[in-house]
N, C-alpha and C. Protein backbone atom coordinates (compact mmCIF):
# COMPACT_ATOMS: atom_id res chain seq x y z
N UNK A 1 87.70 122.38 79.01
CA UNK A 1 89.01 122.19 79.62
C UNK A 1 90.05 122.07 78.52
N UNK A 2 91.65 122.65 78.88
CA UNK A 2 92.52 122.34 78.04
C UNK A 2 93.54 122.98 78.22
N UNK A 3 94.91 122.29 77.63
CA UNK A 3 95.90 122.54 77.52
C UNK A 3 96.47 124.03 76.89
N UNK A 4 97.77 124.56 76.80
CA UNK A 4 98.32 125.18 75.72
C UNK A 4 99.33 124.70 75.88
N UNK A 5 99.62 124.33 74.21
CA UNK A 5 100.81 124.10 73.91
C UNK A 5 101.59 124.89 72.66
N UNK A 6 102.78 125.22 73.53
CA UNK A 6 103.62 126.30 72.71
C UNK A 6 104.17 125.81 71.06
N UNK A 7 104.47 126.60 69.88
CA UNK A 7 104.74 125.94 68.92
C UNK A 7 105.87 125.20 69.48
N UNK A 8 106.59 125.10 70.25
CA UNK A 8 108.12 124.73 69.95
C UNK A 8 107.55 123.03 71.03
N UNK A 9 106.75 122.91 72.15
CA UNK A 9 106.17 121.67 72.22
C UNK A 9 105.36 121.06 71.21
N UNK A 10 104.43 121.81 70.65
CA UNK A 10 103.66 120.90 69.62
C UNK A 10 105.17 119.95 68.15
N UNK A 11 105.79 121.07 68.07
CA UNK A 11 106.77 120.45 66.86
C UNK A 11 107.45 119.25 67.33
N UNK A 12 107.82 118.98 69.16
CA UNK A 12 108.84 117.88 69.21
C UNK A 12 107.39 116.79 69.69
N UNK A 13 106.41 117.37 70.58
CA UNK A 13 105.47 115.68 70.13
C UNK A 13 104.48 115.14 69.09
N UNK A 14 105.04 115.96 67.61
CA UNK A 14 104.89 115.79 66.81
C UNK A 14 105.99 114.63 66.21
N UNK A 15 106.99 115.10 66.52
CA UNK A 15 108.25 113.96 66.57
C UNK A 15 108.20 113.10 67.13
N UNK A 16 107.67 112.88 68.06
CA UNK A 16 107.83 112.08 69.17
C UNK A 16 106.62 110.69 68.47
N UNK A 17 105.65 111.44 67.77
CA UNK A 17 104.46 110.67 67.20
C UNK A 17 104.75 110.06 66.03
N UNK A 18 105.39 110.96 65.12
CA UNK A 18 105.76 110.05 64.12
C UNK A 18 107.03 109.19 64.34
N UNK A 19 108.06 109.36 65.36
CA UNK A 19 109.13 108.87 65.18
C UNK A 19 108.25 107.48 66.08
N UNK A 20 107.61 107.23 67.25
CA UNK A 20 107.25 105.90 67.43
C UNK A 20 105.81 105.43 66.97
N UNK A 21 105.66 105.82 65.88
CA UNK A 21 104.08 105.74 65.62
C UNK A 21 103.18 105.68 66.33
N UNK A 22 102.99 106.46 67.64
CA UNK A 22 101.68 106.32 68.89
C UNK A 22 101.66 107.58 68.71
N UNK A 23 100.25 107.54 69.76
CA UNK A 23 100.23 108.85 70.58
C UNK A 23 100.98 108.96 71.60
N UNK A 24 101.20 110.33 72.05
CA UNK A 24 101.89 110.61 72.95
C UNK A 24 100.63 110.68 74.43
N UNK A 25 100.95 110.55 75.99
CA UNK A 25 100.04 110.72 76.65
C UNK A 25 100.44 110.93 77.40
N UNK A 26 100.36 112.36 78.38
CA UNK A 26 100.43 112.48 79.30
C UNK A 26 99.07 112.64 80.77
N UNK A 27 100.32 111.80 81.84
CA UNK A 27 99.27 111.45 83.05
C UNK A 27 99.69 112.23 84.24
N UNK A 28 98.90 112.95 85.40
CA UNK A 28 99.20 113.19 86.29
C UNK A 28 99.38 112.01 87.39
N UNK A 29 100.19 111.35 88.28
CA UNK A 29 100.00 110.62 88.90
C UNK A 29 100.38 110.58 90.66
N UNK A 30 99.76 110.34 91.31
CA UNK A 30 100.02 110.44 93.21
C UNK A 30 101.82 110.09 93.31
N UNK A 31 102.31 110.87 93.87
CA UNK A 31 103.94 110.35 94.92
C UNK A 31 104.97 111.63 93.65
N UNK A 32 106.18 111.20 93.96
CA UNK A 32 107.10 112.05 94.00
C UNK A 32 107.33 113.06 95.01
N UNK A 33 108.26 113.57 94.86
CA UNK A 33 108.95 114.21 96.33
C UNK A 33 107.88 115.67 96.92
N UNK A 34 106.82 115.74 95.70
CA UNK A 34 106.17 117.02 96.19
C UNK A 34 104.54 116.65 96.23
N UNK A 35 104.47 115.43 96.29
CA UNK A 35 102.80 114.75 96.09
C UNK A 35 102.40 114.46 94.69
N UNK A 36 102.32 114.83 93.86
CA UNK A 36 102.36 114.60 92.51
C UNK A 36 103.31 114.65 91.21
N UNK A 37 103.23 113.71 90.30
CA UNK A 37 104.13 113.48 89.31
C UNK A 37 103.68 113.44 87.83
N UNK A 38 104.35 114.32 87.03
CA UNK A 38 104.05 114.41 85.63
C UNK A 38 104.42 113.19 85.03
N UNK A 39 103.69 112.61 84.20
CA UNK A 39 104.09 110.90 83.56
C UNK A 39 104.26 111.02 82.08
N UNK A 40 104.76 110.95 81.69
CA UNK A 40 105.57 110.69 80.17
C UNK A 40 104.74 109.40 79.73
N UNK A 41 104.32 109.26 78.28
CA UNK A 41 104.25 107.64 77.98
C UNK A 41 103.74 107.94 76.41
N UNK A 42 103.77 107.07 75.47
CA UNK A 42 103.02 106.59 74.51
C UNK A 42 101.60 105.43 74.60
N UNK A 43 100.72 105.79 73.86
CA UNK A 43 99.95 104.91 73.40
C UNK A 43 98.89 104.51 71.85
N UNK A 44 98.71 103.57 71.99
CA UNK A 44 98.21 103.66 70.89
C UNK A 44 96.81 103.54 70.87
N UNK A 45 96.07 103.60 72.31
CA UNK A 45 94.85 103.56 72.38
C UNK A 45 94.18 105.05 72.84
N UNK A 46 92.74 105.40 72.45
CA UNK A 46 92.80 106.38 72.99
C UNK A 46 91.04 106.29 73.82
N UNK A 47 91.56 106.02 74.80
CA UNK A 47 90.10 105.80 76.05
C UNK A 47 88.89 106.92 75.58
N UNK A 48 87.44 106.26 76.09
CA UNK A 48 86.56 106.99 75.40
C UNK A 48 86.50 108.51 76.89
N UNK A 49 87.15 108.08 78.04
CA UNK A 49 87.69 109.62 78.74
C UNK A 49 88.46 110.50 78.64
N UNK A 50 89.39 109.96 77.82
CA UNK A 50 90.38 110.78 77.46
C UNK A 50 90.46 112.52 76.49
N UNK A 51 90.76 113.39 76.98
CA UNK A 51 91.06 114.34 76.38
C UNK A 51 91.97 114.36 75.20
N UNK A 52 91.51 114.11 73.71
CA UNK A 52 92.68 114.20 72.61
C UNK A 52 92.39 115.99 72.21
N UNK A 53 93.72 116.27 72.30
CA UNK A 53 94.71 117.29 71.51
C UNK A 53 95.07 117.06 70.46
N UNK A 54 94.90 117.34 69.21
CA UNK A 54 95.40 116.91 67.96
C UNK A 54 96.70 117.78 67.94
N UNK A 55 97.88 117.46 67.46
CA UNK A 55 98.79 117.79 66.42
C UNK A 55 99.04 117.90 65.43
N UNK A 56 100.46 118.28 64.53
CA UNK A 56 100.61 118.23 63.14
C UNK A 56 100.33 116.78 62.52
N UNK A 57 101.33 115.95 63.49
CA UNK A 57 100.57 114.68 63.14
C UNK A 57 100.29 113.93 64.53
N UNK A 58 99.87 112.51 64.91
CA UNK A 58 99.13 112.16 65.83
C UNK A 58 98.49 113.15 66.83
N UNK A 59 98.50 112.94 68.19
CA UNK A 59 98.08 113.50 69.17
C UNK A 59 98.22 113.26 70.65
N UNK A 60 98.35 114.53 71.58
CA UNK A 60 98.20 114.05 72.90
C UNK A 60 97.33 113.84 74.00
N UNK A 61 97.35 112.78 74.57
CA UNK A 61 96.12 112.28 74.92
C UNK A 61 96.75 112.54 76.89
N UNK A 62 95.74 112.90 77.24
CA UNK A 62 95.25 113.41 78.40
C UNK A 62 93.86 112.43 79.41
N UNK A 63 94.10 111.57 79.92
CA UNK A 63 92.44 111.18 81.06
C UNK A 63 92.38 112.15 81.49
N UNK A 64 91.20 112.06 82.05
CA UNK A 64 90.03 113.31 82.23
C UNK A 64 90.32 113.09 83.85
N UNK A 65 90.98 112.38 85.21
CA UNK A 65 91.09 112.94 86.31
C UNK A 65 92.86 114.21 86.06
N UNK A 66 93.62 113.54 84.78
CA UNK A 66 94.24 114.46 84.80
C UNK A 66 94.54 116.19 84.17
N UNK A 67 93.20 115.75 83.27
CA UNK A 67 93.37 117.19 82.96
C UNK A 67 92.64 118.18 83.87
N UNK A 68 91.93 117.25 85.23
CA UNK A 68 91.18 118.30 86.18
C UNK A 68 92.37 118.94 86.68
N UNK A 69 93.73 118.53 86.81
CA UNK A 69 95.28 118.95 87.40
C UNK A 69 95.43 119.90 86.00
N UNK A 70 95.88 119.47 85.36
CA UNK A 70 96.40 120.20 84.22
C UNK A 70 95.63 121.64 83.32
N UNK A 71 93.99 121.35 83.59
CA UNK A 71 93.15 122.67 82.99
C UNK A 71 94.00 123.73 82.83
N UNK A 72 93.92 124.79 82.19
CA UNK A 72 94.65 126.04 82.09
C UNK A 72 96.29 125.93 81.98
N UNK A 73 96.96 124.50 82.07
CA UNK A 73 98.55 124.80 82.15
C UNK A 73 98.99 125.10 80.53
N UNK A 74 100.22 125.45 80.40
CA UNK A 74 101.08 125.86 79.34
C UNK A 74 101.96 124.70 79.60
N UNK A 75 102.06 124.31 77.78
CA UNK A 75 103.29 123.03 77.77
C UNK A 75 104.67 123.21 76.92
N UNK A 76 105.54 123.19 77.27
CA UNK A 76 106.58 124.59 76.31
C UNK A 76 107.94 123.02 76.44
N UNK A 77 108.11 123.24 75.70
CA UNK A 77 109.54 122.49 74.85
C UNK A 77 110.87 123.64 74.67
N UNK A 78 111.86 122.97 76.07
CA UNK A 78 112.75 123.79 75.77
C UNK A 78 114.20 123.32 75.62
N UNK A 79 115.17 124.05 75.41
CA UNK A 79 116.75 123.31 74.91
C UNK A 79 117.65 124.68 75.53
N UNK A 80 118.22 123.92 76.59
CA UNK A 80 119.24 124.98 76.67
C UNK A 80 120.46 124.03 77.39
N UNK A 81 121.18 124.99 77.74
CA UNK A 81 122.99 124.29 78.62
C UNK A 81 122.50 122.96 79.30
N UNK A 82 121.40 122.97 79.95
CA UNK A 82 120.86 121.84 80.62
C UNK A 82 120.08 121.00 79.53
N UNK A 83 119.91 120.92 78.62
CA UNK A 83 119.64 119.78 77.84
C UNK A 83 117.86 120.61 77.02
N UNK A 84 117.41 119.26 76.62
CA UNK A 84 115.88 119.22 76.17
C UNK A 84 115.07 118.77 76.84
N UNK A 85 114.19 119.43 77.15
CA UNK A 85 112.88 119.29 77.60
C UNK A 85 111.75 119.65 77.85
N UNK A 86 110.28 118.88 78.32
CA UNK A 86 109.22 119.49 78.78
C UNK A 86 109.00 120.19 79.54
N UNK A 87 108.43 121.42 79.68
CA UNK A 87 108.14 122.10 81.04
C UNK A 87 106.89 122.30 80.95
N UNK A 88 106.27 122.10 81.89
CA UNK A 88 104.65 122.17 82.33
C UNK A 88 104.12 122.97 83.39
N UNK A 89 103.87 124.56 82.79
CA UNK A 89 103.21 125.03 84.20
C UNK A 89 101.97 124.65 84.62
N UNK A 90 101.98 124.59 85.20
CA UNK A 90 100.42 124.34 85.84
C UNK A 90 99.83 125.19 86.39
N UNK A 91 98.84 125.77 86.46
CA UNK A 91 98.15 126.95 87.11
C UNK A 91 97.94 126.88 88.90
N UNK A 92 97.36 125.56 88.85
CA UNK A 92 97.18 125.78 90.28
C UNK A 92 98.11 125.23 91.16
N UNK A 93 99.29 124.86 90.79
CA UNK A 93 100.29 124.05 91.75
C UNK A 93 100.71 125.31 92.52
N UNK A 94 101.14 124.91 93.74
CA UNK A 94 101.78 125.88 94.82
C UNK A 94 103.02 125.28 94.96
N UNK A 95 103.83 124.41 94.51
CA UNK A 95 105.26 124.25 94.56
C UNK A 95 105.68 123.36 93.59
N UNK A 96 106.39 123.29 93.83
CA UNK A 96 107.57 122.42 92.20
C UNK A 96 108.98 122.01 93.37
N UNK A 97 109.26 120.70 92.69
CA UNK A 97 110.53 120.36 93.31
C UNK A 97 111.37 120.72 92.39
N UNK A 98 113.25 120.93 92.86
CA UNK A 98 114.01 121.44 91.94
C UNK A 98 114.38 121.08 90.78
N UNK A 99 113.85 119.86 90.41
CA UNK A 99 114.00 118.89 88.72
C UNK A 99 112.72 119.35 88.21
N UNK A 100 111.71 119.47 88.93
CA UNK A 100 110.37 119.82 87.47
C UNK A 100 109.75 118.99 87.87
N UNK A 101 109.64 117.54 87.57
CA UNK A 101 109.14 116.70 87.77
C UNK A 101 107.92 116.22 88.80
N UNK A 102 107.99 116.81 89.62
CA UNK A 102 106.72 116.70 90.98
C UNK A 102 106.67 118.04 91.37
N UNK A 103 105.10 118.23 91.62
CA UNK A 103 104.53 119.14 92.18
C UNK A 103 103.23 119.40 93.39
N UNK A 104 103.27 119.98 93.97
CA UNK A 104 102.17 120.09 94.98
C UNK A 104 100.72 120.78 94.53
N UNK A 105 99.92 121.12 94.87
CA UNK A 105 98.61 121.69 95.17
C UNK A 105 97.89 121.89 96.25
């Protein structure tokens, strides 16, 4: 199982790692407006379930019910008129609400 992450995501949670000295971790979690929600967080622990991704420096850490959601997605870091941010496709979602943020299956 696993992620891709585009150079231009790996370079900012590379930033993101050294600028708060953790790992970075992302979680899939139940609710938001489309049944599921992408979760943002740092940590500095890394569970013996967890999926680590290494980076340039630290890494992103993934639990293992969420990378059964996430398998096969692309993680892309982008900057435009609307600002900076993550975008996460996911392979098997069948909808997206209009912020990004929650998705269905």
């Amino acid at each position: 199982m696993s992620v891709n992450i585009t150079l231009a995501a790996n370079e900012q949670l590379t930033k993101l790692c050294k600028n708060t000295g953790k790992h970075v971790r992302l979680s899939i979690k139940s609710g938001g407006c489309q049944g599921f929600s992408k979760v943002w967080d740092t940590s500095d622990a890394i569970n013996d379930d967890d999926i680590v991704t290494y980076l340039y420096t630290g890494c992103l850490i993934i639990d293992q019910d969420s990378m059964d959601v996430l398998n096969g997605a692309t993680i892309d870091y982008r900057i435009d008129i609307s600002g900076s941010y993550f975008v996460i496709d996911i392979v098997n979602a069948s909808s997206a609400c209009g912020c990004g943020k929650s998705f269905s299956m």
